[in-house]
PDB file of N, CA and C in Angstrom:
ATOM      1  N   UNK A   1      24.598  21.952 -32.996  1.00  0.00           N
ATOM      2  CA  UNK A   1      25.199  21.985 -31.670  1.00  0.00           C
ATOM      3  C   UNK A   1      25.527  20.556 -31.225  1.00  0.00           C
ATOM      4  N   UNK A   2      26.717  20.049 -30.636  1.00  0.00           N
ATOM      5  CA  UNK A   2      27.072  19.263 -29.857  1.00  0.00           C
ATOM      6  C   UNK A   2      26.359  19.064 -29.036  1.00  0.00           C
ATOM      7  N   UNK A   3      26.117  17.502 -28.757  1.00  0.00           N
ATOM      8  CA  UNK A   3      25.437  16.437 -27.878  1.00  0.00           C
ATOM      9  C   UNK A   3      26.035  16.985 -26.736  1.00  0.00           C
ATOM     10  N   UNK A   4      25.997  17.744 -25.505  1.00  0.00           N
ATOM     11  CA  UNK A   4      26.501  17.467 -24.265  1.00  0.00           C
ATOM     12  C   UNK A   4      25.826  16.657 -22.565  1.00  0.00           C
ATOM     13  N   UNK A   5      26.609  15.932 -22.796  1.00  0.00           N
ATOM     14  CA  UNK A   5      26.157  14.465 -21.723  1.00  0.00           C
ATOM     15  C   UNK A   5      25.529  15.260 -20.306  1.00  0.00           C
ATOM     16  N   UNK A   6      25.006  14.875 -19.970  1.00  0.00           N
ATOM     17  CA  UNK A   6      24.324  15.176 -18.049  1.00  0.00           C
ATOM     18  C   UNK A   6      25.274  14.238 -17.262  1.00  0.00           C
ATOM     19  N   UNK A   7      25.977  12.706 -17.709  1.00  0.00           N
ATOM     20  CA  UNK A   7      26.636  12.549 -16.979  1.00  0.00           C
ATOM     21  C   UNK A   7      28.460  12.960 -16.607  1.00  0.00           C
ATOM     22  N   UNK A   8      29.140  12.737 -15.588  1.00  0.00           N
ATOM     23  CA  UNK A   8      30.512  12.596 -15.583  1.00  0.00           C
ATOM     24  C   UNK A   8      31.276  11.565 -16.474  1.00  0.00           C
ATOM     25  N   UNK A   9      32.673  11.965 -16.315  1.00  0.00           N
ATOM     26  CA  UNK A   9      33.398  11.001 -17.739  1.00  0.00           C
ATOM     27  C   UNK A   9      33.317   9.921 -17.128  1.00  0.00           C
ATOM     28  N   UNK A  10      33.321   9.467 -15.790  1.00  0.00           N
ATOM     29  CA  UNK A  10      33.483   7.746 -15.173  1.00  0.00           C
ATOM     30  C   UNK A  10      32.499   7.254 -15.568  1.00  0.00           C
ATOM     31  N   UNK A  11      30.925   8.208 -15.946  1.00  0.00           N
ATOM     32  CA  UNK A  11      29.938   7.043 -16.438  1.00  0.00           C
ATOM     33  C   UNK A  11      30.200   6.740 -17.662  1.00  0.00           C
ATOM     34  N   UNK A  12      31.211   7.654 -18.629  1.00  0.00           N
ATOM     35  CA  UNK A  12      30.831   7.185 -19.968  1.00  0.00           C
ATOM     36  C   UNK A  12      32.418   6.246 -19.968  1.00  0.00           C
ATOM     37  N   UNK A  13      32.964   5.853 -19.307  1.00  0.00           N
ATOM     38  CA  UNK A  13      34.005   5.274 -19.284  1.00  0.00           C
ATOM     39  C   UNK A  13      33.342   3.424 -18.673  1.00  0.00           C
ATOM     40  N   UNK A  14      32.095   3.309 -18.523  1.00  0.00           N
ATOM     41  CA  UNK A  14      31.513   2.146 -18.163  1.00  0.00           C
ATOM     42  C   UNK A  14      30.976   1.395 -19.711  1.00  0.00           C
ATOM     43  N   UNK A  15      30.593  -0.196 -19.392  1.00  0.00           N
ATOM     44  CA  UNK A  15      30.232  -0.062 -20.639  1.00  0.00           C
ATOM     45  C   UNK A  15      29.089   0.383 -21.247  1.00  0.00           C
ATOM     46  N   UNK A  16      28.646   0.440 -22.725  1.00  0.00           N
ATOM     47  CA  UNK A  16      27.536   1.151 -23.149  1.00  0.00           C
ATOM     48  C   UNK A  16      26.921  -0.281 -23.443  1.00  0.00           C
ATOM     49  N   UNK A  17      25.366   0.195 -23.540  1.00  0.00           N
ATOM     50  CA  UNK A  17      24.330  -0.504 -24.040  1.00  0.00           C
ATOM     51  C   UNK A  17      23.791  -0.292 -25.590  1.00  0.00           C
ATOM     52  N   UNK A  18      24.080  -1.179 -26.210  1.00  0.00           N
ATOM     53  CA  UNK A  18      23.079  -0.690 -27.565  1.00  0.00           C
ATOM     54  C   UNK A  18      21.708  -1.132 -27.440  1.00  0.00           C
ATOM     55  N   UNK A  19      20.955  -0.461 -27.851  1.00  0.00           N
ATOM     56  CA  UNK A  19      19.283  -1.127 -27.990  1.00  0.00           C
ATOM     57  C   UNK A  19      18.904  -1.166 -29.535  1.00  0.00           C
ATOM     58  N   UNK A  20      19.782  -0.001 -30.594  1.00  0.00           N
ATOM     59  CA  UNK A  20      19.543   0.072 -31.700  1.00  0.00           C
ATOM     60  C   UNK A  20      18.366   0.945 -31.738  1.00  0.00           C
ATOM     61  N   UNK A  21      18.402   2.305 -31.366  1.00  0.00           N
ATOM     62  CA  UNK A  21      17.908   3.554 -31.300  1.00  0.00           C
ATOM     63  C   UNK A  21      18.605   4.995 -31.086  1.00  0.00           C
ATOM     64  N   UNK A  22      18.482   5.777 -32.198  1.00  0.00           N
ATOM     65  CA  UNK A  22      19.405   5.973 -32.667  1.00  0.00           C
ATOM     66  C   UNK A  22      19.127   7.584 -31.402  1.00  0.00           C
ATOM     67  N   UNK A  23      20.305   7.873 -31.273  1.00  0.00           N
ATOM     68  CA  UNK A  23      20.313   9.180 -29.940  1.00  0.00           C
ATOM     69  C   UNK A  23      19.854   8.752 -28.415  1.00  0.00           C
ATOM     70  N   UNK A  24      20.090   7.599 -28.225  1.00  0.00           N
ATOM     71  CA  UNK A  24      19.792   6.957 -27.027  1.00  0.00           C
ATOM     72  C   UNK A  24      21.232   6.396 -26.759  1.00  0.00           C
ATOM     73  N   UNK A  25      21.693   7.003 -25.298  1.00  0.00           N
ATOM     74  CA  UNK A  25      22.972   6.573 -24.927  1.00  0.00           C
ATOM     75  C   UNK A  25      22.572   5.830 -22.989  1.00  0.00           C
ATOM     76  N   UNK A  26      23.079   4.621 -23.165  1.00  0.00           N
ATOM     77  CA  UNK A  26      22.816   3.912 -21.762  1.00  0.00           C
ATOM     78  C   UNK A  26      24.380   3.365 -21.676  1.00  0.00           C
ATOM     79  N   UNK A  27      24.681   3.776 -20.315  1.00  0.00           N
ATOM     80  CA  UNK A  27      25.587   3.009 -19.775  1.00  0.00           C
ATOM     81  C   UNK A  27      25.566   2.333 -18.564  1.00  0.00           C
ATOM     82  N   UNK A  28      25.763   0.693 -18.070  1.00  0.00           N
ATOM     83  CA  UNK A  28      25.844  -0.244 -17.692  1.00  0.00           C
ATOM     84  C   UNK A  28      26.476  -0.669 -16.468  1.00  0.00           C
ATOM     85  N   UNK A  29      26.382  -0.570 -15.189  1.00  0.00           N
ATOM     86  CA  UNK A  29      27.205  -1.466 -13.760  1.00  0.00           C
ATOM     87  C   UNK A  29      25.893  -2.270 -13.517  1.00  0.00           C
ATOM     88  N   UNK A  30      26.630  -3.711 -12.909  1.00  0.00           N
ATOM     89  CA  UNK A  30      26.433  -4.608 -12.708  1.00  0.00           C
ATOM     90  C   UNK A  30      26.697  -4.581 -11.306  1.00  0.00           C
ATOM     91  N   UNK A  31      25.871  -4.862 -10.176  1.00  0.00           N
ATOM     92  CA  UNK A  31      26.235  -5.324  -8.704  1.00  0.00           C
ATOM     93  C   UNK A  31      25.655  -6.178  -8.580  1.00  0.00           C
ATOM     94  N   UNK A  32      26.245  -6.786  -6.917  1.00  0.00           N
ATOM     95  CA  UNK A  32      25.760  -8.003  -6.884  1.00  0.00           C
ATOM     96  C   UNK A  32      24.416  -8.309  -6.898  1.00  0.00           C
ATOM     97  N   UNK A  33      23.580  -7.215  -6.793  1.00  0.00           N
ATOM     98  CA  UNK A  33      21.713  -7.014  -6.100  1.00  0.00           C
ATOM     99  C   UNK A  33      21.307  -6.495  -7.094  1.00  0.00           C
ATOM    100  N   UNK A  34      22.186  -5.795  -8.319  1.00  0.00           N
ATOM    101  CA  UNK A  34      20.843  -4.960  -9.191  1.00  0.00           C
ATOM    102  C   UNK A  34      21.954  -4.434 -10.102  1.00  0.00           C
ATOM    103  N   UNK A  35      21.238  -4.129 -11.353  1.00  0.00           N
ATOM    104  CA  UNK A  35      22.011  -3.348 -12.683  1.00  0.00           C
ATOM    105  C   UNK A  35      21.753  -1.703 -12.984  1.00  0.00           C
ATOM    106  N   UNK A  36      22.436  -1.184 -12.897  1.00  0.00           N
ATOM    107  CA  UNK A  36      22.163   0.284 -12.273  1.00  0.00           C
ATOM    108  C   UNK A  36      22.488   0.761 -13.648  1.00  0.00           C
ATOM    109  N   UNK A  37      21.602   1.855 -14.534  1.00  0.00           N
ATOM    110  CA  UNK A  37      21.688   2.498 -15.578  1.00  0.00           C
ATOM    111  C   UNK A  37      21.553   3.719 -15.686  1.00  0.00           C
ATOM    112  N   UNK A  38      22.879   4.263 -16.521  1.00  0.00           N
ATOM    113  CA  UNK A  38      22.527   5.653 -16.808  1.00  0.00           C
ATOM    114  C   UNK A  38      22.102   6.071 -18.194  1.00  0.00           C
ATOM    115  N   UNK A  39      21.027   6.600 -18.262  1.00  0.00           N
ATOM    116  CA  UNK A  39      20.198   6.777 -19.493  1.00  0.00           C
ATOM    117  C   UNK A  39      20.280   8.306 -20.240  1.00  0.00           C
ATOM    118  N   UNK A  40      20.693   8.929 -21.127  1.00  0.00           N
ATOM    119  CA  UNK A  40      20.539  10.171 -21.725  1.00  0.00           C
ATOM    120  C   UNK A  40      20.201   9.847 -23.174  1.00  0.00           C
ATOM    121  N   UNK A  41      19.614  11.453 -23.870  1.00  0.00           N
ATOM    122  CA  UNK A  41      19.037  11.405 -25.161  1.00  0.00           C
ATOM    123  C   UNK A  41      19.469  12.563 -26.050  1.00  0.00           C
ATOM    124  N   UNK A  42      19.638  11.617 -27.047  1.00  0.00           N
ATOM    125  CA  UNK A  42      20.476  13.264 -27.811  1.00  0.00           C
ATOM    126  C   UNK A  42      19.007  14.092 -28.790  1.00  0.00           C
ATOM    127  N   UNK A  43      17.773  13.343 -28.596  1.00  0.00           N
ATOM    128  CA  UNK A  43      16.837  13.403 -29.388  1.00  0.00           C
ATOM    129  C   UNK A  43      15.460  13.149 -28.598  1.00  0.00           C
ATOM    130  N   UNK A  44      14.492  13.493 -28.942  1.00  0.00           N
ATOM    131  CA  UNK A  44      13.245  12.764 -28.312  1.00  0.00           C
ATOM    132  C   UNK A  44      13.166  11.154 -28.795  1.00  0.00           C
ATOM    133  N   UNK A  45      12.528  10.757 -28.104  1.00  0.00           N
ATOM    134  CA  UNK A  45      12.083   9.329 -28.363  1.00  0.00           C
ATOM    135  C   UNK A  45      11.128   8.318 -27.621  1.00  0.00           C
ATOM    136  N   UNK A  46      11.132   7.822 -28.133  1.00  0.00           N
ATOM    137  CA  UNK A  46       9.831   6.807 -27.577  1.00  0.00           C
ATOM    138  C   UNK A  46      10.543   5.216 -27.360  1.00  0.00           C
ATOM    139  N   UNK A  47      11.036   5.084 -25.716  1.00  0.00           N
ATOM    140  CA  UNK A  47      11.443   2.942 -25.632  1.00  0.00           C
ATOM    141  C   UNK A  47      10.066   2.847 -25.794  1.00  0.00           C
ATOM    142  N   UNK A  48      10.563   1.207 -26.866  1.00  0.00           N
ATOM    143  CA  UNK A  48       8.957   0.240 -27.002  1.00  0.00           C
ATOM    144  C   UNK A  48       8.502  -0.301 -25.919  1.00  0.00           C
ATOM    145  N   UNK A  49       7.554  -0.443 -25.956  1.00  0.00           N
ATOM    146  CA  UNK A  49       6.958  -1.442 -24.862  1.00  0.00           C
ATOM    147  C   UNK A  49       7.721  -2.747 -23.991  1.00  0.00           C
ATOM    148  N   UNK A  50       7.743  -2.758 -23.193  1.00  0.00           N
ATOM    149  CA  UNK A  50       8.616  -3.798 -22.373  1.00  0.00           C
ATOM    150  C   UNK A  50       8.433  -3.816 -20.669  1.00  0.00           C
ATOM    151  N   UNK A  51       9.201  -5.210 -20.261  1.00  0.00           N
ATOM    152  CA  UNK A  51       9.064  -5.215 -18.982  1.00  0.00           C
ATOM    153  C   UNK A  51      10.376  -5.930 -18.727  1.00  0.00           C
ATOM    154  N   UNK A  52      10.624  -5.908 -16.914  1.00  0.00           N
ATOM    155  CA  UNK A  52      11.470  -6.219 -16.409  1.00  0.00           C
ATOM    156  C   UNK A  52      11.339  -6.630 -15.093  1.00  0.00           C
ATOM    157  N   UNK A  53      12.636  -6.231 -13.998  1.00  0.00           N
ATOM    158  CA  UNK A  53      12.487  -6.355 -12.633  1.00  0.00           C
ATOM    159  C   UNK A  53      11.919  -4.965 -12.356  1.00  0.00           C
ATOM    160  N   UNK A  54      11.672  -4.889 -10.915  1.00  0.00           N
ATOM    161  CA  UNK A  54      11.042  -3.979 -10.377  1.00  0.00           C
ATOM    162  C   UNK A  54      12.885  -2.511 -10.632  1.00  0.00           C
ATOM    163  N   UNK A  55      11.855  -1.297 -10.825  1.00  0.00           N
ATOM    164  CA  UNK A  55      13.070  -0.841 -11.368  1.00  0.00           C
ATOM    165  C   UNK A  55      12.671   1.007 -10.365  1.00  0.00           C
ATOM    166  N   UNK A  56      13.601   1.781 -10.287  1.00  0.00           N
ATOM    167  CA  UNK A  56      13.489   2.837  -9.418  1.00  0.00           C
ATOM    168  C   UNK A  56      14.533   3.808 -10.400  1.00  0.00           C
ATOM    169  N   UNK A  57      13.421   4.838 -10.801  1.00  0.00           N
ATOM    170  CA  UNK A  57      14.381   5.858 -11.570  1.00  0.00           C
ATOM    171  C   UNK A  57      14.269   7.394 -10.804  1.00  0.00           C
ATOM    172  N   UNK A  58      15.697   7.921 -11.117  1.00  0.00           N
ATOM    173  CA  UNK A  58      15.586   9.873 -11.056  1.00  0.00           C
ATOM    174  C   UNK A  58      15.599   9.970 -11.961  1.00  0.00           C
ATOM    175  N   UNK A  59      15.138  11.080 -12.024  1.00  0.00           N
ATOM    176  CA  UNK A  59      15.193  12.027 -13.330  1.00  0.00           C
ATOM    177  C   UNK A  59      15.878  12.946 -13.542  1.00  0.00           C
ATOM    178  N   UNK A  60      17.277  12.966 -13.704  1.00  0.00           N
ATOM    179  CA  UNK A  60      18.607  13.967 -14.084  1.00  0.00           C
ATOM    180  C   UNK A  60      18.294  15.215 -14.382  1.00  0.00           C
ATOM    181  N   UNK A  61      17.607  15.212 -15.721  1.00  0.00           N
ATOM    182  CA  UNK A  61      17.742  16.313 -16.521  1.00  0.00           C
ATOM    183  C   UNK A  61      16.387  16.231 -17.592  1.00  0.00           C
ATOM    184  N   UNK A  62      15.798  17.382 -17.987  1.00  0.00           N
ATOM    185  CA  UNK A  62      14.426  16.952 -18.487  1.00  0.00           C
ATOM    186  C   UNK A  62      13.111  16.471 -18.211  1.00  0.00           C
ATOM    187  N   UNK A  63      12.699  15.728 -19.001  1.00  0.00           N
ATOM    188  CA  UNK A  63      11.087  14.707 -18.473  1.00  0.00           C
ATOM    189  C   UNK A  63      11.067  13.652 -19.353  1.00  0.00           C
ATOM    190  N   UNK A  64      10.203  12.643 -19.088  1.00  0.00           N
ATOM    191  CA  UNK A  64       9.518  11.478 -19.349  1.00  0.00           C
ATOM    192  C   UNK A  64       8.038  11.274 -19.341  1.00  0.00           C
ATOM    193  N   UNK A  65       7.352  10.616 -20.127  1.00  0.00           N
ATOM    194  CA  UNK A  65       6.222  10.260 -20.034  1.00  0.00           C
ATOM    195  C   UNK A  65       5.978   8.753 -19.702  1.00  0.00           C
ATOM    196  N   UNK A  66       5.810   8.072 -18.590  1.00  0.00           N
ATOM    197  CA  UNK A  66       5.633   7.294 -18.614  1.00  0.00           C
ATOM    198  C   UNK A  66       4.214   6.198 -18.513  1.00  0.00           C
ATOM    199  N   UNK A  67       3.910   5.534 -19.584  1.00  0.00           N
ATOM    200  CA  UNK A  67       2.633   4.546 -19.723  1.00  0.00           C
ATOM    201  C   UNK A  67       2.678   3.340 -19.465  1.00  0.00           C
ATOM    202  N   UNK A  68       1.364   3.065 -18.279  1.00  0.00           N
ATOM    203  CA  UNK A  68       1.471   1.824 -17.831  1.00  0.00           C
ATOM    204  C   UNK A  68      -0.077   1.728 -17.766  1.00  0.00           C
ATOM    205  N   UNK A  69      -0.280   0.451 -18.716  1.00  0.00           N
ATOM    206  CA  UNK A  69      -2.103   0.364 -18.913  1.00  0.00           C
ATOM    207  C   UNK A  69      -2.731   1.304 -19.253  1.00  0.00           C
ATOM    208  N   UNK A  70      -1.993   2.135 -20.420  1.00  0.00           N
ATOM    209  CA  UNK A  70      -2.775   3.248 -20.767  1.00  0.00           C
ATOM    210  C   UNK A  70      -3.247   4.460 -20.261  1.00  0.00           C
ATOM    211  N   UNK A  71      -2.715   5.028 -18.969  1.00  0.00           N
ATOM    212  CA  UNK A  71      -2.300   5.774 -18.441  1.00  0.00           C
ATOM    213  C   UNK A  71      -1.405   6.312 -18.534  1.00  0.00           C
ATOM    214  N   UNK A  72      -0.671   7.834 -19.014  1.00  0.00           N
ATOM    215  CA  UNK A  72       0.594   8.277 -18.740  1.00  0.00           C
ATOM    216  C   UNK A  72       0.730   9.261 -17.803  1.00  0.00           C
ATOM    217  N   UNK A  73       2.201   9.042 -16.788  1.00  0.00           N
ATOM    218  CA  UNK A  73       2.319  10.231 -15.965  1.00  0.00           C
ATOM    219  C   UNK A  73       3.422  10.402 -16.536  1.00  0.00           C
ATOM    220  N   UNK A  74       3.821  12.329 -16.344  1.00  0.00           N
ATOM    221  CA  UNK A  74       4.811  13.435 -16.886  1.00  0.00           C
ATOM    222  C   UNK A  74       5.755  13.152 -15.212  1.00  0.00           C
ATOM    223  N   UNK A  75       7.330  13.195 -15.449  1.00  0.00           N
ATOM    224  CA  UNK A  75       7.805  12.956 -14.747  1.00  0.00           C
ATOM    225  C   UNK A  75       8.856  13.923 -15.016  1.00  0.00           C
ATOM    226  N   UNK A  76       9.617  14.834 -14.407  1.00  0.00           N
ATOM    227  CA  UNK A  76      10.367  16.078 -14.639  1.00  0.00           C
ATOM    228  C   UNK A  76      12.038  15.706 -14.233  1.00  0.00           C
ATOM    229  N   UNK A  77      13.017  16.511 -14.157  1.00  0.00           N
ATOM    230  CA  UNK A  77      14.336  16.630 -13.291  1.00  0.00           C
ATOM    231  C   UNK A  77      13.679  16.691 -11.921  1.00  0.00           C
ATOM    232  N   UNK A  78      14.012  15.529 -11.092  1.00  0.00           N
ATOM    233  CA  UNK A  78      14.468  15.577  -9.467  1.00  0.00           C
ATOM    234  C   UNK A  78      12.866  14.944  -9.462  1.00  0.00           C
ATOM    235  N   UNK A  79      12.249  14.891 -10.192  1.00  0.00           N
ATOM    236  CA  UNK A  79      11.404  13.562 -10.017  1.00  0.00           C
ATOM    237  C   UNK A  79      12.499  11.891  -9.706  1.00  0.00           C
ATOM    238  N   UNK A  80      11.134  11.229  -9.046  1.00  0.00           N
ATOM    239  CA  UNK A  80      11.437   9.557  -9.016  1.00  0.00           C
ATOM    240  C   UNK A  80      10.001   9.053  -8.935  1.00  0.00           C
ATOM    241  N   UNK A  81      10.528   8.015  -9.597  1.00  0.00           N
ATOM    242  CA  UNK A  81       9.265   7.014  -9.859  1.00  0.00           C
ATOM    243  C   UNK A  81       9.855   5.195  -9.982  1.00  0.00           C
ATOM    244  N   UNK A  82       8.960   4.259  -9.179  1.00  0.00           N
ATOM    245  CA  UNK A  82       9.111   3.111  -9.488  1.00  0.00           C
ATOM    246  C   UNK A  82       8.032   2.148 -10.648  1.00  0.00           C
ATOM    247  N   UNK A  83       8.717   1.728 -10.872  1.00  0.00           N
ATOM    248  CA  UNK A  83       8.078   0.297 -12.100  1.00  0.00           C
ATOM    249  C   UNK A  83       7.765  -1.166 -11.563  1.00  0.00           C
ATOM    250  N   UNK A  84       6.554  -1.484 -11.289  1.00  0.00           N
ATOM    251  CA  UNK A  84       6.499  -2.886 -10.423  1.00  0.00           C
ATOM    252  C   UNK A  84       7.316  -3.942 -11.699  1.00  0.00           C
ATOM    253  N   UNK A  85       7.774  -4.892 -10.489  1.00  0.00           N
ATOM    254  CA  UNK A  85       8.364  -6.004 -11.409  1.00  0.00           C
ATOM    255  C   UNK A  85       6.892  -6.460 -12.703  1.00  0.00           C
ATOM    256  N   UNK A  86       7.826  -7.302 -13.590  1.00  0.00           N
ATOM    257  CA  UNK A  86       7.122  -7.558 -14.676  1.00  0.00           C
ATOM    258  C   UNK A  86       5.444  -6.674 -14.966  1.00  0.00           C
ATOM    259  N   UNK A  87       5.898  -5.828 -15.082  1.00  0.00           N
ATOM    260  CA  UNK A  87       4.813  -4.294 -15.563  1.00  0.00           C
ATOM    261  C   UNK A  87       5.153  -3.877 -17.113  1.00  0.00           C
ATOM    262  N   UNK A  88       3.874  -4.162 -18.382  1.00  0.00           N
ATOM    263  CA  UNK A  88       4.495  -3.595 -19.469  1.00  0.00           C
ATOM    264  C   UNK A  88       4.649  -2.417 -18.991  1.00  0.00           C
ATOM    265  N   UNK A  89       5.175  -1.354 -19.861  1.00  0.00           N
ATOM    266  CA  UNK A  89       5.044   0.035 -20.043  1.00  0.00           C
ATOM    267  C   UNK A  89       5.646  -0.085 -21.478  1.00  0.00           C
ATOM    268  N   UNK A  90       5.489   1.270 -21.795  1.00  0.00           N
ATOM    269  CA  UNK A  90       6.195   2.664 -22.653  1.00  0.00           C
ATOM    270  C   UNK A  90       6.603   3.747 -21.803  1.00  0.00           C
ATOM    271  N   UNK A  91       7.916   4.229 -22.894  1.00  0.00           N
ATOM    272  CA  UNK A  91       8.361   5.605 -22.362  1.00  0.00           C
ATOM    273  C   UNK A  91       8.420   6.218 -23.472  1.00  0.00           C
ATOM    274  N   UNK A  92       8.187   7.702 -22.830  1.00  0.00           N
ATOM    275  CA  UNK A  92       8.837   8.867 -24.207  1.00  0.00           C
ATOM    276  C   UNK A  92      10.075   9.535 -23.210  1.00  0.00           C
ATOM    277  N   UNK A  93      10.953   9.640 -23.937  1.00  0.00           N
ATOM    278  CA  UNK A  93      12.012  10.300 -23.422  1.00  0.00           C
ATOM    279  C   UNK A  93      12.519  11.875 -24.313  1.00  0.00           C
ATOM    280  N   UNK A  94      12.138  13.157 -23.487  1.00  0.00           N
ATOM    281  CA  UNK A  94      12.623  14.305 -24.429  1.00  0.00           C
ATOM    282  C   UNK A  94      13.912  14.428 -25.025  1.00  0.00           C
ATOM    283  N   UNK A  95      14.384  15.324 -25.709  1.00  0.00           N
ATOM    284  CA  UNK A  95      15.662  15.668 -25.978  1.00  0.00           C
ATOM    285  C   UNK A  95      15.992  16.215 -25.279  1.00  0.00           C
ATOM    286  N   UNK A  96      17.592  15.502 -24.602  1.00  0.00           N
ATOM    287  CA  UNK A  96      18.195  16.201 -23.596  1.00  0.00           C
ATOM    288  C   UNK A  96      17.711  15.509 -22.233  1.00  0.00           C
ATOM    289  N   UNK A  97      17.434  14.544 -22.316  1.00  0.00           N
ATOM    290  CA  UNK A  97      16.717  13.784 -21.188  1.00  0.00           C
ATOM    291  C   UNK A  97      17.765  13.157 -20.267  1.00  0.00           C
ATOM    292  N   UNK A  98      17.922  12.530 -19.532  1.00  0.00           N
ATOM    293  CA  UNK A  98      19.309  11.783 -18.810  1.00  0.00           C
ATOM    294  C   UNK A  98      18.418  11.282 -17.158  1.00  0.00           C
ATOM    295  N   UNK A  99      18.256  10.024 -16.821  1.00  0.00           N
ATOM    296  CA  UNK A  99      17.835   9.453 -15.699  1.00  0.00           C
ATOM    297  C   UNK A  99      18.780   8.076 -15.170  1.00  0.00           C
ATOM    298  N   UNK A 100      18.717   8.301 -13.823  1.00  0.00           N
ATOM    299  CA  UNK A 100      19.534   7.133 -13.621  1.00  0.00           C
ATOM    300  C   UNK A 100      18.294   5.881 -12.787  1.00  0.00           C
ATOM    301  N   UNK A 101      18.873   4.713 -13.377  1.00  0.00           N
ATOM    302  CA  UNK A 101      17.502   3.592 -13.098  1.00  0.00           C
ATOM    303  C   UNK A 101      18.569   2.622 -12.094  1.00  0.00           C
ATOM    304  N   UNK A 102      17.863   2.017 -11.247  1.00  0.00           N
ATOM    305  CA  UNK A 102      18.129   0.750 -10.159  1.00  0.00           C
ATOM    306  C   UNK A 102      17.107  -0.160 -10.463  1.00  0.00           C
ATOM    307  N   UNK A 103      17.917  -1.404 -11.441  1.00  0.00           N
ATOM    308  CA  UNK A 103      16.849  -2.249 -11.455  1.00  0.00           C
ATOM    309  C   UNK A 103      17.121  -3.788 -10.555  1.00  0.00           C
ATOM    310  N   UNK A 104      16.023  -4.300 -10.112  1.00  0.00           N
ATOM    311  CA  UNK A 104      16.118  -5.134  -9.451  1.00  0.00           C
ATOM    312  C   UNK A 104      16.699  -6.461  -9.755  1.00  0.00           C
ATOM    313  N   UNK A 105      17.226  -6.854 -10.586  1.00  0.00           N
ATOM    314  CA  UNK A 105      18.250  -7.676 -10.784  1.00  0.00           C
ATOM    315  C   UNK A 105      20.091  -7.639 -11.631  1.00  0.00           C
ATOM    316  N   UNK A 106      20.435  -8.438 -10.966  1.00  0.00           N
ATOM    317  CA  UNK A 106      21.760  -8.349 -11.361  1.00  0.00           C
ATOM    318  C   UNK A 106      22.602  -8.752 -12.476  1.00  0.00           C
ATOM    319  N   UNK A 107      21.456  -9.280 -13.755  1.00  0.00           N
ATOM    320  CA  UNK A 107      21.857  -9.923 -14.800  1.00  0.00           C
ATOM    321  C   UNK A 107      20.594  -9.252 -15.730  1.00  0.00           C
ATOM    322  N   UNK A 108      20.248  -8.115 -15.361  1.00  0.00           N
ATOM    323  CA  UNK A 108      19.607  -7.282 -16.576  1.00  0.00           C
ATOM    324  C   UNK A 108      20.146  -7.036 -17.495  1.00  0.00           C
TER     325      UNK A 108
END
């Protein structure tokens, strides 16, 4: 079966992000205050460990697991959750997953 996107064609008409994982599709705006991402999965997966600016996600379509200090919380569709600035984590992202993130800077 065909990959079908959670987002509209204007998001996939932005640019894409590679991370070099394979069924992970992110696409990219830049404002002046923050880098706003739209995230979907054609597969389950696991982002590595990492940190950033303080970051504010929905949850489109699906769930997430998200770990911070070894703790994970399950996060669903029409969930939101924030990420304090410079906070490691992990994520698992299901198949079929799609969230849109606001992160706190403008050169993410």
């Amino acid at each position: 079966m065909a990959f079908k996107s959670s987002f509209s064609k204007i998001i996939h008409e932005m640019p894409k992000r590679d991370y070099g994982i394979p069924g992970l599709h992110v696409y990219v705006d830049h404002t002046a205050q923050a880098t706003i991402y739209y995230v979907e999965t054609e597969q389950e997966l696991t982002f590595p460990e990492h940190k950033h600016a303080e970051q504010f996600t929905v949850v489109v379509n699906g769930f997430c697991e998200l770990t911070i200090d070894g703790k994970s919380t399950r996060y669903e569709k029409g969930d939101s959750y924030t990420i304090p600035a410079d906070t490691l984590h992990t994520i698992y992202l299901s198949a079929g997953y799609a969230e849109i993130d606001y992160v706190d800077d403008p050169n993410d």
